[in-house]
Protein backbone atom coordinates (compact mmCIF):
# COMPACT_ATOMS: atom_id res chain seq x y z
CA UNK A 1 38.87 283.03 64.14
CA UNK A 2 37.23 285.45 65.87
CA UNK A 3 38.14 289.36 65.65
CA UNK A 4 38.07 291.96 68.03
CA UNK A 5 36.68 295.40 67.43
CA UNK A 6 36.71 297.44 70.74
CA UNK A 7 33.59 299.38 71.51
CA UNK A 8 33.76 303.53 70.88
CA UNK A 9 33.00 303.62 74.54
CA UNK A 10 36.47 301.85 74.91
CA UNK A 11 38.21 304.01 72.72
CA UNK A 12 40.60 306.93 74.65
CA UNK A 13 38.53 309.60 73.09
CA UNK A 14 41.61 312.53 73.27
CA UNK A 15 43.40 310.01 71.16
CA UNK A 16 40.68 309.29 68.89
CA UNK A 17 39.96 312.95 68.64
CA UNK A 18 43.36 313.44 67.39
CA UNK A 19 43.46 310.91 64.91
CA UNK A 20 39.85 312.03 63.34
CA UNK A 21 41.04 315.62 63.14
CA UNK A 22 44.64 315.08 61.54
CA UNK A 23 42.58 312.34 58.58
CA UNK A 24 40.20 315.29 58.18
CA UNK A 25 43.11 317.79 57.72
CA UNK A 26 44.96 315.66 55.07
CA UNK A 27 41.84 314.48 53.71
CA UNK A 28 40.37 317.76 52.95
CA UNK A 29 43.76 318.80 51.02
CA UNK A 30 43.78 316.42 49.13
CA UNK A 31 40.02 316.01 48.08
CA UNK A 32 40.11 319.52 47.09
CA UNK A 33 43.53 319.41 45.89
CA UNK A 34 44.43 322.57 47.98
CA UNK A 35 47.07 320.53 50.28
CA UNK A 36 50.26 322.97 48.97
CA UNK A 37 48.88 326.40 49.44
CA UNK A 38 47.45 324.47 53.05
CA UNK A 39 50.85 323.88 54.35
CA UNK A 40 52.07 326.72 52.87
CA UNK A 41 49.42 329.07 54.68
CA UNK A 42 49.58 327.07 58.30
CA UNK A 43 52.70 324.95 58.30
CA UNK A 44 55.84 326.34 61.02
CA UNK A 45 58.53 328.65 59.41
CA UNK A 46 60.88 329.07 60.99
CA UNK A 47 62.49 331.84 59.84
CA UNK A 48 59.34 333.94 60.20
CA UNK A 49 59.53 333.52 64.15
CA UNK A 50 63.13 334.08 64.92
CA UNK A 51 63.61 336.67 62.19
CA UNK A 52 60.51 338.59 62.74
CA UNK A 53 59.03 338.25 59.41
CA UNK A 54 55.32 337.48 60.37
CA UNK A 55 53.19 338.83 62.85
CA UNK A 56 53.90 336.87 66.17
CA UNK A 57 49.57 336.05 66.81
CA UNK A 58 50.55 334.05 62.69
CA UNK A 59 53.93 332.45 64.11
CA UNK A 60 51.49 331.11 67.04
CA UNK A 61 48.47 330.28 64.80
CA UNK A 62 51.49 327.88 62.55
CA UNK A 63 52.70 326.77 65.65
CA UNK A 64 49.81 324.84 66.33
CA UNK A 65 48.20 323.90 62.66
CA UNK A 66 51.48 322.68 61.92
CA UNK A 67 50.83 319.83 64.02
CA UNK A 68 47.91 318.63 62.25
CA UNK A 69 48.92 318.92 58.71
CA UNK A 70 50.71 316.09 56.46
CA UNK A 71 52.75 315.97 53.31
CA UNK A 72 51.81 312.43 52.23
CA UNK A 73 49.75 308.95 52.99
CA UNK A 74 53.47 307.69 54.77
CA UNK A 75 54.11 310.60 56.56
CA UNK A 76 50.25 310.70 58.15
CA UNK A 77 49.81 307.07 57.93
CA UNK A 78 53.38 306.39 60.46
CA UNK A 79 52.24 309.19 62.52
CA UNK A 80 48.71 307.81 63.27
CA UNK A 81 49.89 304.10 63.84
CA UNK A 82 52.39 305.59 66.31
CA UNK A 83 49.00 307.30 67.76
CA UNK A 84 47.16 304.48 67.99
CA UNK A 85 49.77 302.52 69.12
CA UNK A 86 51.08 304.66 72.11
CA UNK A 87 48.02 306.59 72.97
CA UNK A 88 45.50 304.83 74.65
CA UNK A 89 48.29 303.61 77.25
CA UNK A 90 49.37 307.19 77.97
CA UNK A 91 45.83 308.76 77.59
CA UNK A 92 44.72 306.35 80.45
CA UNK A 93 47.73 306.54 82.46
CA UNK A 94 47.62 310.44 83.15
CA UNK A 95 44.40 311.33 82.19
CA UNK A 96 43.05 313.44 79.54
CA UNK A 97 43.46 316.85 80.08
CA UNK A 98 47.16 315.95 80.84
CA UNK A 99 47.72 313.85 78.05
CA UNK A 100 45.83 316.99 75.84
CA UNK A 101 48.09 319.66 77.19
CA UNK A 102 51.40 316.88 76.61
CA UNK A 103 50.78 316.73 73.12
CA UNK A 104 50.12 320.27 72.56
CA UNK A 105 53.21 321.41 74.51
CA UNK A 106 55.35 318.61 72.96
CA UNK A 107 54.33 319.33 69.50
CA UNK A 108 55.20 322.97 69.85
CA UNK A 109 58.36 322.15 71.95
CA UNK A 110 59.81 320.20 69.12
CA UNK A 111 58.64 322.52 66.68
CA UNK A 112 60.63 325.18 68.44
CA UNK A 113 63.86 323.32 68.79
CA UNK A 114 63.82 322.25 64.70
CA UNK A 115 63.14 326.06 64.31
CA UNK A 116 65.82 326.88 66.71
CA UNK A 117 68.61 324.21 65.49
CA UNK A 118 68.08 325.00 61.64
CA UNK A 119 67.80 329.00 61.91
CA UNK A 120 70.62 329.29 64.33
CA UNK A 121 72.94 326.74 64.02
CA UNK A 122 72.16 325.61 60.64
CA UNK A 123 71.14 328.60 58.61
CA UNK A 124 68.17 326.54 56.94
CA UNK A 125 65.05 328.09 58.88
CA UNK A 126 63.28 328.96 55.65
CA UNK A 127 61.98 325.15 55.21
CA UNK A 128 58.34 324.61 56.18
CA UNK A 129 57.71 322.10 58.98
CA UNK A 130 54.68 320.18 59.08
CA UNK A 131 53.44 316.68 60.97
CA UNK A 132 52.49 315.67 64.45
CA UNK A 133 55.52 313.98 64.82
CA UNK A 134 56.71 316.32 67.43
CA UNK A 135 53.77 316.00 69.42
CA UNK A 136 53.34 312.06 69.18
CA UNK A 137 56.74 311.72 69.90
CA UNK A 138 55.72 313.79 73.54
CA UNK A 139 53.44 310.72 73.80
CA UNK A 140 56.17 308.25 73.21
CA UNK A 141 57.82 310.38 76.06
CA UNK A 142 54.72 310.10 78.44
CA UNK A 143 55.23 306.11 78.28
CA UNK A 144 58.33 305.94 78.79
CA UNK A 145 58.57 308.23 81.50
CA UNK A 146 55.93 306.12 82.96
CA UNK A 147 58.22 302.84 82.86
CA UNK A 148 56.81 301.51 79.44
CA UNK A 149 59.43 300.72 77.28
CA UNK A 150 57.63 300.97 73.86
CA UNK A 151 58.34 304.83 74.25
CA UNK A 152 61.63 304.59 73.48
CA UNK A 153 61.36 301.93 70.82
CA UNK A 154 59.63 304.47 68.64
CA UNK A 155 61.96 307.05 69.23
CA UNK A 156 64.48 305.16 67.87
CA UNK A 157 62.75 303.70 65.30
CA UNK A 158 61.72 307.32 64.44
CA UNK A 159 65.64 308.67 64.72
CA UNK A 160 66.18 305.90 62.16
CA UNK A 161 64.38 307.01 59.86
CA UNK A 162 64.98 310.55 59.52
CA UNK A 163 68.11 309.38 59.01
CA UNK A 164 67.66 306.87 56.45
CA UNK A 165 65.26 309.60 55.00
CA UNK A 166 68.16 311.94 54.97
CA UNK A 167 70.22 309.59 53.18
CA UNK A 168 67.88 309.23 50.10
CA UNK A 169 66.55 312.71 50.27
CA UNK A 170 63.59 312.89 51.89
CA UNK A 171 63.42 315.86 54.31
CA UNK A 172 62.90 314.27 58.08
CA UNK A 173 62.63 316.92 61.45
CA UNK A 174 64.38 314.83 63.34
CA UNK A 175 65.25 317.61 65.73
CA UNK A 176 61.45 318.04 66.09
CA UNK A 177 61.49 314.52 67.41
CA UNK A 178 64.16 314.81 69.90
CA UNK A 179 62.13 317.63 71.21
CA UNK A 180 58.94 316.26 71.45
CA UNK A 181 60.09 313.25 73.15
CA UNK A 182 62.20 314.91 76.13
CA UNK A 183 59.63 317.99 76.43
CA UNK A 184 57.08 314.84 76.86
CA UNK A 185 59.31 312.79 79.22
CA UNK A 186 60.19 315.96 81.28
CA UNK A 187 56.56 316.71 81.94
CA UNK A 188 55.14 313.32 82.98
CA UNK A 189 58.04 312.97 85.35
CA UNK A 190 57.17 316.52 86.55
CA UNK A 191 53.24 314.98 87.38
CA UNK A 192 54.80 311.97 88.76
CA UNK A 193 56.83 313.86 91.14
CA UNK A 194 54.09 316.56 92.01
CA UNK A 195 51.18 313.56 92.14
CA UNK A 196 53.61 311.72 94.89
CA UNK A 197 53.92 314.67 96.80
CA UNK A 198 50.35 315.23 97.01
CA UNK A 199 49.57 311.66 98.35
CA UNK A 200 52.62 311.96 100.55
CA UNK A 201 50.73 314.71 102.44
CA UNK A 202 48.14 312.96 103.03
CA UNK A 203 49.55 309.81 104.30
CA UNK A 204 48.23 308.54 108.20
């Protein structure tokens, strides 16, 4: 039996990228042993952006290193299959710049509706949010907006878990998800819409 290892030229390199940086991240941490006062120095509070308690250039600065940091081997190891498993389809599809700025927006996007949900609805803001699931889950909306079912497959296999996590305890952002996923859907169907347009007006 014969198996196959795809080239590095063949690899989506945004995706790759990704991956590298969040196993370097979590890697780091726990080599050093420094992973707590890590995701307590750059993991999303929410409570310090909607109450004011930080500086807003910090809020930002968590915004985004949220994304790449990781409580445990599950939590990074789920998020990186997802990755692998969704990215190369939606990396290709829209290109990588697009696919770059997608994630990015989607991971803060979700980020901003957990913040939003549990400071003002819930009165639990003071939790610290970590993970790239918000962002990832922007990829699973990039493939489905682009007619590929798998997308929403792992948003509900994601849902169910945060809620079976929730039933035994273990603190899941669902919320995060949610957001991820429509910010992610939203914007591909924006590009879709804007990229038909364009060839539209140039039709003979």
């Amino acid at each position: 039996m014969k198996l196959f290892f795809p080239k590095i030229s063949e690899l989506p390199p945004v995706t790759t990228i990704l991956m590298i940086i969040n196993g370097i991240v979590f890697s780091y941490g726990m080599i050093t042993n420094t992973q707590n006062q890590i995701i307590s120095q750059y993991g999303f509070v929410p409570n310090y952006l909607f109450y004011g308690n930080h500086q807003l250039s910090d809020n930002i600065t968590r915004l985004f290193s949220s994304m790449f940091l990781h409580a445990g081997i599950a939590h990074i190891a789920f998020n990186l299959f997802a990755l692998a498993y969704l990215g190369g389809f939606a990396e290709k599809s829209i290109g990588k710049s697009r696919y770059f700025g997608i994630y990015i927006v989607a991971g803060i996007s979700g980020a901003l509706l957990h913040g939003a949900v549990y400071t003002l609805v819930l009165g639990n803001g003071s939790s610290v949010l970590i993970g790239a699931s918000g962002a990832i889950s922007g990829v699973m909306g990039i493939t489905a907006a682009l007619g590929n079912i798998r997308g929403y497959y792992w948003l509900a296999i994601q849902i169910l878990y945060a809620f079976i996590g929730s039933a035994v305890s273990i603190p899941i952002a669902f919320t995060a998800h949610i957001g991820g996923f429509i910010a992610g859907l939203l914007l591909t169907k924006l590009l879709i819409v804007l990229e038909q347009k364009r060839r539209g007006r140039y039709l003979v």
